[in-house]
C-alpha atoms as a PDB file:
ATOM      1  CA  UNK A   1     -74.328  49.377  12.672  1.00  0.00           C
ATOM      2  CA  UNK A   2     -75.936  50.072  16.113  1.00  0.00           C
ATOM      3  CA  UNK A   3     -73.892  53.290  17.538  1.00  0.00           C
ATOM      4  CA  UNK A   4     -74.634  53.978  21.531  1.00  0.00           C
ATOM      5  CA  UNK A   5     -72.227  56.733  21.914  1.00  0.00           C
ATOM      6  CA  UNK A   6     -71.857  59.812  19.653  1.00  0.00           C
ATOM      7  CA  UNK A   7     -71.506  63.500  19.936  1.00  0.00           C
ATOM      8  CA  UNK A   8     -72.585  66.500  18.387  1.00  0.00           C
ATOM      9  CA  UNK A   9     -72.133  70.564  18.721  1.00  0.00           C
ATOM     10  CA  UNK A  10     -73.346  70.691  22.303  1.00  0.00           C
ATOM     11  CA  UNK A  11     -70.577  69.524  23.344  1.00  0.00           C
ATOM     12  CA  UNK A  12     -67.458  68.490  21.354  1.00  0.00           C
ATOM     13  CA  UNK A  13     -68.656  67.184  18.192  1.00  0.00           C
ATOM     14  CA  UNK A  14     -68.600  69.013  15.159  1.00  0.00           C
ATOM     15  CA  UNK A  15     -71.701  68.164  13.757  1.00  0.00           C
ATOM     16  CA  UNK A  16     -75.332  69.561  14.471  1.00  0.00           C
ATOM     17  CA  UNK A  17     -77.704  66.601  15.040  1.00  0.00           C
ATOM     18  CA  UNK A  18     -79.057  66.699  12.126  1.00  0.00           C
ATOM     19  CA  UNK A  19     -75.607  66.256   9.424  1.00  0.00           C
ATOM     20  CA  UNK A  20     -74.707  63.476  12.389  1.00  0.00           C
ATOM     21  CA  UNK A  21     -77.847  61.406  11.803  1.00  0.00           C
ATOM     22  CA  UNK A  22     -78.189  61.868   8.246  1.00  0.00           C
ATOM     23  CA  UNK A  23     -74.278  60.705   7.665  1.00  0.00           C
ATOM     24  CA  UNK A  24     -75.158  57.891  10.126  1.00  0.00           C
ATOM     25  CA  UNK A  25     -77.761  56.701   7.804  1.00  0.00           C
ATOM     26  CA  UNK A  26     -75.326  56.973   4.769  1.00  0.00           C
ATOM     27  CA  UNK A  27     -73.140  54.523   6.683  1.00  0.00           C
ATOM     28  CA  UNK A  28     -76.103  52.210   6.901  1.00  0.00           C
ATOM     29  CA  UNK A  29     -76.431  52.933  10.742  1.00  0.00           C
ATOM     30  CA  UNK A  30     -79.941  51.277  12.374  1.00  0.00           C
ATOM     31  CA  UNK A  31     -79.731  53.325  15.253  1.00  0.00           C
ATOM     32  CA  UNK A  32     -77.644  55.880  17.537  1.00  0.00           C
ATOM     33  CA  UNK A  33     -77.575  57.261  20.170  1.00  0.00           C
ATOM     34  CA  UNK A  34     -76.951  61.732  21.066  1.00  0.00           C
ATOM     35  CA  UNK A  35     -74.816  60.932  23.915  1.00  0.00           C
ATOM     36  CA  UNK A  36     -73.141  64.664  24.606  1.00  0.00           C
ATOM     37  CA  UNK A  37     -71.112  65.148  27.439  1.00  0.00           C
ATOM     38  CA  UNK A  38     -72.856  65.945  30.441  1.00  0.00           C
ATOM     39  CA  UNK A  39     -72.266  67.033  34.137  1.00  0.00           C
ATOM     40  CA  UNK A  40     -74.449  69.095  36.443  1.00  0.00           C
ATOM     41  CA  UNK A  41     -74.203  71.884  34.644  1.00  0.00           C
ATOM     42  CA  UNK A  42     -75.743  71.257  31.224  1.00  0.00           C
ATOM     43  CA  UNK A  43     -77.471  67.709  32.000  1.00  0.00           C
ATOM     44  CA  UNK A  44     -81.243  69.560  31.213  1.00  0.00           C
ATOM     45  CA  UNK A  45     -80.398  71.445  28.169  1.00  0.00           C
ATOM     46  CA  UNK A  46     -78.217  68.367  26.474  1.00  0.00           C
ATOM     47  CA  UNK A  47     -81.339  66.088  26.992  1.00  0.00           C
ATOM     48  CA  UNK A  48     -83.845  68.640  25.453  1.00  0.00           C
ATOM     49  CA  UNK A  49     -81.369  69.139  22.520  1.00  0.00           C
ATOM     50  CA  UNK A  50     -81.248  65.104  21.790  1.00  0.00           C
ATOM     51  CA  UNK A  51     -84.930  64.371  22.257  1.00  0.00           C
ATOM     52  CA  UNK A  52     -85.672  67.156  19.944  1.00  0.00           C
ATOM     53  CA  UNK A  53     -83.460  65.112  17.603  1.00  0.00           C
ATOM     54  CA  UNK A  54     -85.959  62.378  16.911  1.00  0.00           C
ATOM     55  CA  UNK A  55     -88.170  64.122  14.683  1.00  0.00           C
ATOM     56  CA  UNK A  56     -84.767  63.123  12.348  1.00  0.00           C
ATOM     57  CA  UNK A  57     -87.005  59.346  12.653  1.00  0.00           C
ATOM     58  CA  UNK A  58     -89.506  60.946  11.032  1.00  0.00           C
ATOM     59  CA  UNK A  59     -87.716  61.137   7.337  1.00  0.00           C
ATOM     60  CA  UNK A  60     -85.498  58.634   7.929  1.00  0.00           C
ATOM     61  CA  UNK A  61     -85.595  54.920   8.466  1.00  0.00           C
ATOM     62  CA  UNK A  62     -83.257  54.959  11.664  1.00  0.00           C
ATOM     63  CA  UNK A  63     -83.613  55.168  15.860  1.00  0.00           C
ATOM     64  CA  UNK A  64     -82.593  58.250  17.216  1.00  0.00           C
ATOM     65  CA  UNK A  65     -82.184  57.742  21.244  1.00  0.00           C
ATOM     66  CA  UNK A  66     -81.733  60.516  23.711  1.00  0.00           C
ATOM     67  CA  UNK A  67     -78.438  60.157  25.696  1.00  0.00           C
ATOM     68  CA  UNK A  68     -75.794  61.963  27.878  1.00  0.00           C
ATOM     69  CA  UNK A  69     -72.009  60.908  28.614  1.00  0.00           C
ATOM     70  CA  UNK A  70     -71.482  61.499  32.130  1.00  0.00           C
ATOM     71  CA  UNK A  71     -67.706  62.833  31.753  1.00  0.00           C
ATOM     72  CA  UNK A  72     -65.111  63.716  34.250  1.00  0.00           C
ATOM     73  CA  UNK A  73     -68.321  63.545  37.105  1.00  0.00           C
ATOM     74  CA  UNK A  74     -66.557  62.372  40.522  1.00  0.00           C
ATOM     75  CA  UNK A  75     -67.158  59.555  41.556  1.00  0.00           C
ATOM     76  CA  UNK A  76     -69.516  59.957  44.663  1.00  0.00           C
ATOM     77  CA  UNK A  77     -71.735  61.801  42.269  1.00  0.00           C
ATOM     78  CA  UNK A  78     -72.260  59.148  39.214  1.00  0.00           C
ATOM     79  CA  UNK A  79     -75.138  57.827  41.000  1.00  0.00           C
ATOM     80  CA  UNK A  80     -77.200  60.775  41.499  1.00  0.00           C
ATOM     81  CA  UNK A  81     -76.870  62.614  38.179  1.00  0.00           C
ATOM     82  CA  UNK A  82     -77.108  58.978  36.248  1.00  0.00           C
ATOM     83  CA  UNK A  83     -80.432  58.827  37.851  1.00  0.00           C
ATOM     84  CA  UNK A  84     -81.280  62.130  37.241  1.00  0.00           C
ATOM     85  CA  UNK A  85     -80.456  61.593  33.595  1.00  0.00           C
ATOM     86  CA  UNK A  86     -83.126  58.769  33.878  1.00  0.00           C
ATOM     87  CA  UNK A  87     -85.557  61.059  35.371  1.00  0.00           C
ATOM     88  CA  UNK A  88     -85.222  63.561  32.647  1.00  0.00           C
ATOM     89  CA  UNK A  89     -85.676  61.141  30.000  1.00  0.00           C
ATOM     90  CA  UNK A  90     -82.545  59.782  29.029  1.00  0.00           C
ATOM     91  CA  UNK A  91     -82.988  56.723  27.218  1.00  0.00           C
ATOM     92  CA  UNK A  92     -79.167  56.054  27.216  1.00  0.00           C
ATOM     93  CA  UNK A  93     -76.762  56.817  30.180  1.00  0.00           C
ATOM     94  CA  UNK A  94     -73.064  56.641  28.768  1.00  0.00           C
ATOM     95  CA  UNK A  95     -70.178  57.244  31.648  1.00  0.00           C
ATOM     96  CA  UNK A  96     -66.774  58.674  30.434  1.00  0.00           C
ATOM     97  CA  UNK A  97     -64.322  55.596  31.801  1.00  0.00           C
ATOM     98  CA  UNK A  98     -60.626  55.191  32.936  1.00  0.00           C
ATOM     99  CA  UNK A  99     -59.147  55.032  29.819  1.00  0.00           C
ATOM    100  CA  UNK A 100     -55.568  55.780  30.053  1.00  0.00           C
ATOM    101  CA  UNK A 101     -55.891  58.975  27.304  1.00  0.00           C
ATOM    102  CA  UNK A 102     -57.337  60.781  30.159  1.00  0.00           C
ATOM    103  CA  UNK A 103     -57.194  61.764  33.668  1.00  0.00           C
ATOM    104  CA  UNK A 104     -60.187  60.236  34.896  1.00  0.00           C
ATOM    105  CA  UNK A 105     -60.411  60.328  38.771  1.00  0.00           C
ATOM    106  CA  UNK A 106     -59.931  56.733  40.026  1.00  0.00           C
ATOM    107  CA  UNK A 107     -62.912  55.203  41.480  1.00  0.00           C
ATOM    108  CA  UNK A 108     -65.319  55.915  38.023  1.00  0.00           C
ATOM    109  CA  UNK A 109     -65.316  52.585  37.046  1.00  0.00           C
ATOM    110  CA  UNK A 110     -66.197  50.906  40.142  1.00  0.00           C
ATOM    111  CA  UNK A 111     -68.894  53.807  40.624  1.00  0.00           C
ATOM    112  CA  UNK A 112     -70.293  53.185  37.061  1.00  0.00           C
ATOM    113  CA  UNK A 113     -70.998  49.470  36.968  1.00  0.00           C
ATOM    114  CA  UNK A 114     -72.605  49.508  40.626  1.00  0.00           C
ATOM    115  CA  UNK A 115     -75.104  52.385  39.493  1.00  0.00           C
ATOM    116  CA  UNK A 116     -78.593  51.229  37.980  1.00  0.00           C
ATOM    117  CA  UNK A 117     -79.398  53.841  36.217  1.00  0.00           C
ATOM    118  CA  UNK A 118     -76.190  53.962  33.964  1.00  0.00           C
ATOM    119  CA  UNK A 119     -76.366  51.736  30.851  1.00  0.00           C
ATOM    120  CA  UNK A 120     -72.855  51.854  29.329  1.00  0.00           C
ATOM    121  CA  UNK A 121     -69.557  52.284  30.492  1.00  0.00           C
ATOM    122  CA  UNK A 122     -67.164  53.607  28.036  1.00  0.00           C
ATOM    123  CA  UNK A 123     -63.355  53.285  27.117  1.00  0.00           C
ATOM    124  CA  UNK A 124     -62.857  51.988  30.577  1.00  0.00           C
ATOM    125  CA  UNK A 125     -59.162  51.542  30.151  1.00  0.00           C
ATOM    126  CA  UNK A 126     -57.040  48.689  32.431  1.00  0.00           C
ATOM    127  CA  UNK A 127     -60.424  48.014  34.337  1.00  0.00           C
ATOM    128  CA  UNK A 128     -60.204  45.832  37.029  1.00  0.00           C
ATOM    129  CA  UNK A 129     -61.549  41.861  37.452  1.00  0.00           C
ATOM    130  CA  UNK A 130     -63.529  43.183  40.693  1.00  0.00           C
ATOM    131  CA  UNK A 131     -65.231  45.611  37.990  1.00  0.00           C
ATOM    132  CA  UNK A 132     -66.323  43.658  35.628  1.00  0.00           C
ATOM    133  CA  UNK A 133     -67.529  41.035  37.935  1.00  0.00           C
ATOM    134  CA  UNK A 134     -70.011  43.878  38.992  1.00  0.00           C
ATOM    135  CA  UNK A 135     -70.775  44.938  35.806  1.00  0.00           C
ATOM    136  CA  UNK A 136     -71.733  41.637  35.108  1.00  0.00           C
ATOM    137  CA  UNK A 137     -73.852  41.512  37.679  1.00  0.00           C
ATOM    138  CA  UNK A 138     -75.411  44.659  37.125  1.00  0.00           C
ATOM    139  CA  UNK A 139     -75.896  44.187  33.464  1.00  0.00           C
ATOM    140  CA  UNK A 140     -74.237  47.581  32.759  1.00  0.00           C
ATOM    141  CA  UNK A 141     -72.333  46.776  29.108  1.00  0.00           C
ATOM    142  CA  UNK A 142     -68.875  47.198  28.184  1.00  0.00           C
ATOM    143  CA  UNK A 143     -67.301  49.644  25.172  1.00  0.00           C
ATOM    144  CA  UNK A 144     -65.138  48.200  22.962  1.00  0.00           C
ATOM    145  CA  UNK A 145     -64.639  52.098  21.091  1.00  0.00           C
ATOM    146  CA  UNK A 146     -63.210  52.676  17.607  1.00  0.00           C
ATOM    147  CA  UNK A 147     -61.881  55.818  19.134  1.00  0.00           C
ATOM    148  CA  UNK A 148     -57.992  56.808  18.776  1.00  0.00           C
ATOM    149  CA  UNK A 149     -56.398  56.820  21.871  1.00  0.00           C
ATOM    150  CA  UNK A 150     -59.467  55.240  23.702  1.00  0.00           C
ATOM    151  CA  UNK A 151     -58.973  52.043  21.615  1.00  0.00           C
ATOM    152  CA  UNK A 152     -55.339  51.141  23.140  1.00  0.00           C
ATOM    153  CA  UNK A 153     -56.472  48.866  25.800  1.00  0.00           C
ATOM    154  CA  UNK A 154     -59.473  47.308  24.146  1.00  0.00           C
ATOM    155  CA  UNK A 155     -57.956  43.785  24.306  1.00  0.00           C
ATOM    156  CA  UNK A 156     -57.891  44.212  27.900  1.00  0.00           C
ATOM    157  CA  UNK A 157     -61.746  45.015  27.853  1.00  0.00           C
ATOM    158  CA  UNK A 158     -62.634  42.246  25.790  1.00  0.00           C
ATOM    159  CA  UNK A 159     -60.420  39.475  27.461  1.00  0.00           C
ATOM    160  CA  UNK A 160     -61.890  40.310  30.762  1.00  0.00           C
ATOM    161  CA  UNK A 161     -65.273  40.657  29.766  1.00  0.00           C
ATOM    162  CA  UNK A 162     -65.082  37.233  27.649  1.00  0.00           C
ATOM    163  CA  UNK A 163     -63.714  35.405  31.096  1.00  0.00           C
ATOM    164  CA  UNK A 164     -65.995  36.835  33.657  1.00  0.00           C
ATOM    165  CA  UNK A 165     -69.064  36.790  31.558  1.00  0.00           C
ATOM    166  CA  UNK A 166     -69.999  40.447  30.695  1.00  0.00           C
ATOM    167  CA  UNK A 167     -71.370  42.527  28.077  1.00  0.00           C
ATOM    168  CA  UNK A 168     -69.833  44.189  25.710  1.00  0.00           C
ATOM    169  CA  UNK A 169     -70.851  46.776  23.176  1.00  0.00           C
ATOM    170  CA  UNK A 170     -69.017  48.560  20.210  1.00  0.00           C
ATOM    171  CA  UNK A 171     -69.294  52.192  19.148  1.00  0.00           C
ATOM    172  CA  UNK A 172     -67.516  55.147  17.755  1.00  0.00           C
ATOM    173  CA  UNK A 173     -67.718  57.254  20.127  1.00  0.00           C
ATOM    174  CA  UNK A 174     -68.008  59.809  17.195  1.00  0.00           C
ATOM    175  CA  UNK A 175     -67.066  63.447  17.333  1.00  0.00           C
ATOM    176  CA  UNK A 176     -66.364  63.989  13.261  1.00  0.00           C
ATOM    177  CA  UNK A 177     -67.827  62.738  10.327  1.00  0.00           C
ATOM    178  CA  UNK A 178     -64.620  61.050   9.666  1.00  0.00           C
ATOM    179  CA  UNK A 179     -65.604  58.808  13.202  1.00  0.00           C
ATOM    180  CA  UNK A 180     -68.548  57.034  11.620  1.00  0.00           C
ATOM    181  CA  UNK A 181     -68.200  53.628  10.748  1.00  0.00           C
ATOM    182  CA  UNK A 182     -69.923  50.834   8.490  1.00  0.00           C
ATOM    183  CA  UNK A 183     -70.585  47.248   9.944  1.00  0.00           C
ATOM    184  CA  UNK A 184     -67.845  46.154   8.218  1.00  0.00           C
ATOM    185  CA  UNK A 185     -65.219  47.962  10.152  1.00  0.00           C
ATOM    186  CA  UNK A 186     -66.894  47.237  13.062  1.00  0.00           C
ATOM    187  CA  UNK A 187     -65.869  43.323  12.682  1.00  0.00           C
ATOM    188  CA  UNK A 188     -62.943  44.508  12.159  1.00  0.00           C
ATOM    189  CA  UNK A 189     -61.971  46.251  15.367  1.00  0.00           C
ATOM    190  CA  UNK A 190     -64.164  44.262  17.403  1.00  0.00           C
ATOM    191  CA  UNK A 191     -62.069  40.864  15.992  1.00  0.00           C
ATOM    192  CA  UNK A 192     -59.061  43.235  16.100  1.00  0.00           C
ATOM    193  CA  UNK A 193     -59.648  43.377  19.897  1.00  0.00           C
ATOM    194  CA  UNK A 194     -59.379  39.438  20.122  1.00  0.00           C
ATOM    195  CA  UNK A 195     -62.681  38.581  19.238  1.00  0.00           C
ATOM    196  CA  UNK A 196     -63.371  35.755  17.238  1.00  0.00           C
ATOM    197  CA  UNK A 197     -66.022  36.839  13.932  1.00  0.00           C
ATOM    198  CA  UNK A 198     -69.078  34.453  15.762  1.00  0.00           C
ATOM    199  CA  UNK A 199     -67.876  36.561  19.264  1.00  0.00           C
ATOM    200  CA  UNK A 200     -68.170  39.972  17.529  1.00  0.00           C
ATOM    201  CA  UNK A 201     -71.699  39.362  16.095  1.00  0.00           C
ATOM    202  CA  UNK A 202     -72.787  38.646  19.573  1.00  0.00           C
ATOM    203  CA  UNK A 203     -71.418  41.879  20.662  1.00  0.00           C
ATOM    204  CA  UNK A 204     -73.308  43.441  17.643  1.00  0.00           C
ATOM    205  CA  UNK A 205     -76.387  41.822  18.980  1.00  0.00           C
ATOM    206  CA  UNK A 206     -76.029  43.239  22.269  1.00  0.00           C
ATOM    207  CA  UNK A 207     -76.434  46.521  21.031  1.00  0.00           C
ATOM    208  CA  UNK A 208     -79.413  45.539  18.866  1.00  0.00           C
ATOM    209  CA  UNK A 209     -81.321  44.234  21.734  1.00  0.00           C
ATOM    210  CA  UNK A 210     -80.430  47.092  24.008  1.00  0.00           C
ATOM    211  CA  UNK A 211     -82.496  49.229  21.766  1.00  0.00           C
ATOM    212  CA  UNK A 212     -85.035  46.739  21.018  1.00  0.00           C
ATOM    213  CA  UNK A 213     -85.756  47.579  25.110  1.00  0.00           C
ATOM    214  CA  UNK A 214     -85.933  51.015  24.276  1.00  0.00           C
ATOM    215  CA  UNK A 215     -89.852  51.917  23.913  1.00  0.00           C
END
């Protein structure tokens, strides 16, 4: 289990990074990503907190990768603080997406997959064709989320990515220790958003390179 989007006390979690890493591991996780959520007002202090986190690689045998979730940012401004985020050190730039639990302002999606700087767009909801065109194009990957609520329209995101050609990613999207996952539930929502098994593994692979790229 790869896991790009998690988060911890410093924002909404209820875990210290620590008890979040060391349950990962227990769940036989390779890798995750600190991913709180993040505007202009805490961006600096969220990054310091999850790069401080990798001494965790130290004692354990797992990546620990320095992340924010850009969440509820409008639009116009995704660009700038997902590049910012970059420039602080951010090894992983998450964007909250339109997912139909929330009220996220219209626009996010299209503003997420036609920034460089942001890696993942997450729980994008009824995204449109026109998006995920560009976030083909812009290699910018796709959440399939094991998240409640999030989850509902992850058929949509996988039939549209699977037509137009772009890349999707699974992850938890964790805020409890109940929210981890093992790779075996992972096949199962990723096939339980339409995926055939062969389809999910290459979704698992995605992940896997993604941090491969991560030096």
């Amino acid at each position: 289990m790869i896991d790009l989007h998690t988060h911890t006390i410093f924002s909404d979690g209820e875990l210290l990074p620590s008890e979040l890493v060391r349950r990962a591991v227990i769940h036989g996780y390779e890798a995750i990503a600190i991913t709180d959520h993040a505007d202009y007002t805490n961006l600096e202090q969220l990054l310091e907190a999850a790069k401080k986190a990798k001494y965790l690689e130290n004692e354990w045998d797992i990546r620990v990768l320095s992340g924010v979730e850009l969440t509820h940012v409008p639009p116009r401004k995704i660009a700038p603080i997902a590049k910012k985020a970059k420039d602080l050190g951010a090894e992983i730039v998450v964007v909250h997406g339109e997912t139909i639990s929330e009220p996220v302002a219209p626009g996010t999606n299209a503003a997420s997959v036609a920034c460089e700087y942001v890696d993942i767009l997450a729980h994008p909801g009824l995204i449109s064709e026109e998006d995920v065109r560009t976030a083909a194009e812009n290699n910018v990957f796709l959440e399939i989320t094991a998240r409640n609520g999030h989850n509902r329209t992850n058929g949509h995101v996988a039939r549209l990515a699977l037509e137009i050609g772009a890349t999707l990613v699974l992850n938890t999207d964790t805020h409890a220790p109940e929210n981890l996952i093992t790779d075996e539930t992972a096949l199962k929502i990723a096939m339980g958003a339409g995926l055939t098994e062969s389809r999910a593994k290459e979704v698992f692979k995605a992940s896997k390179k993604k941090v491969a790229e991560i030096v």
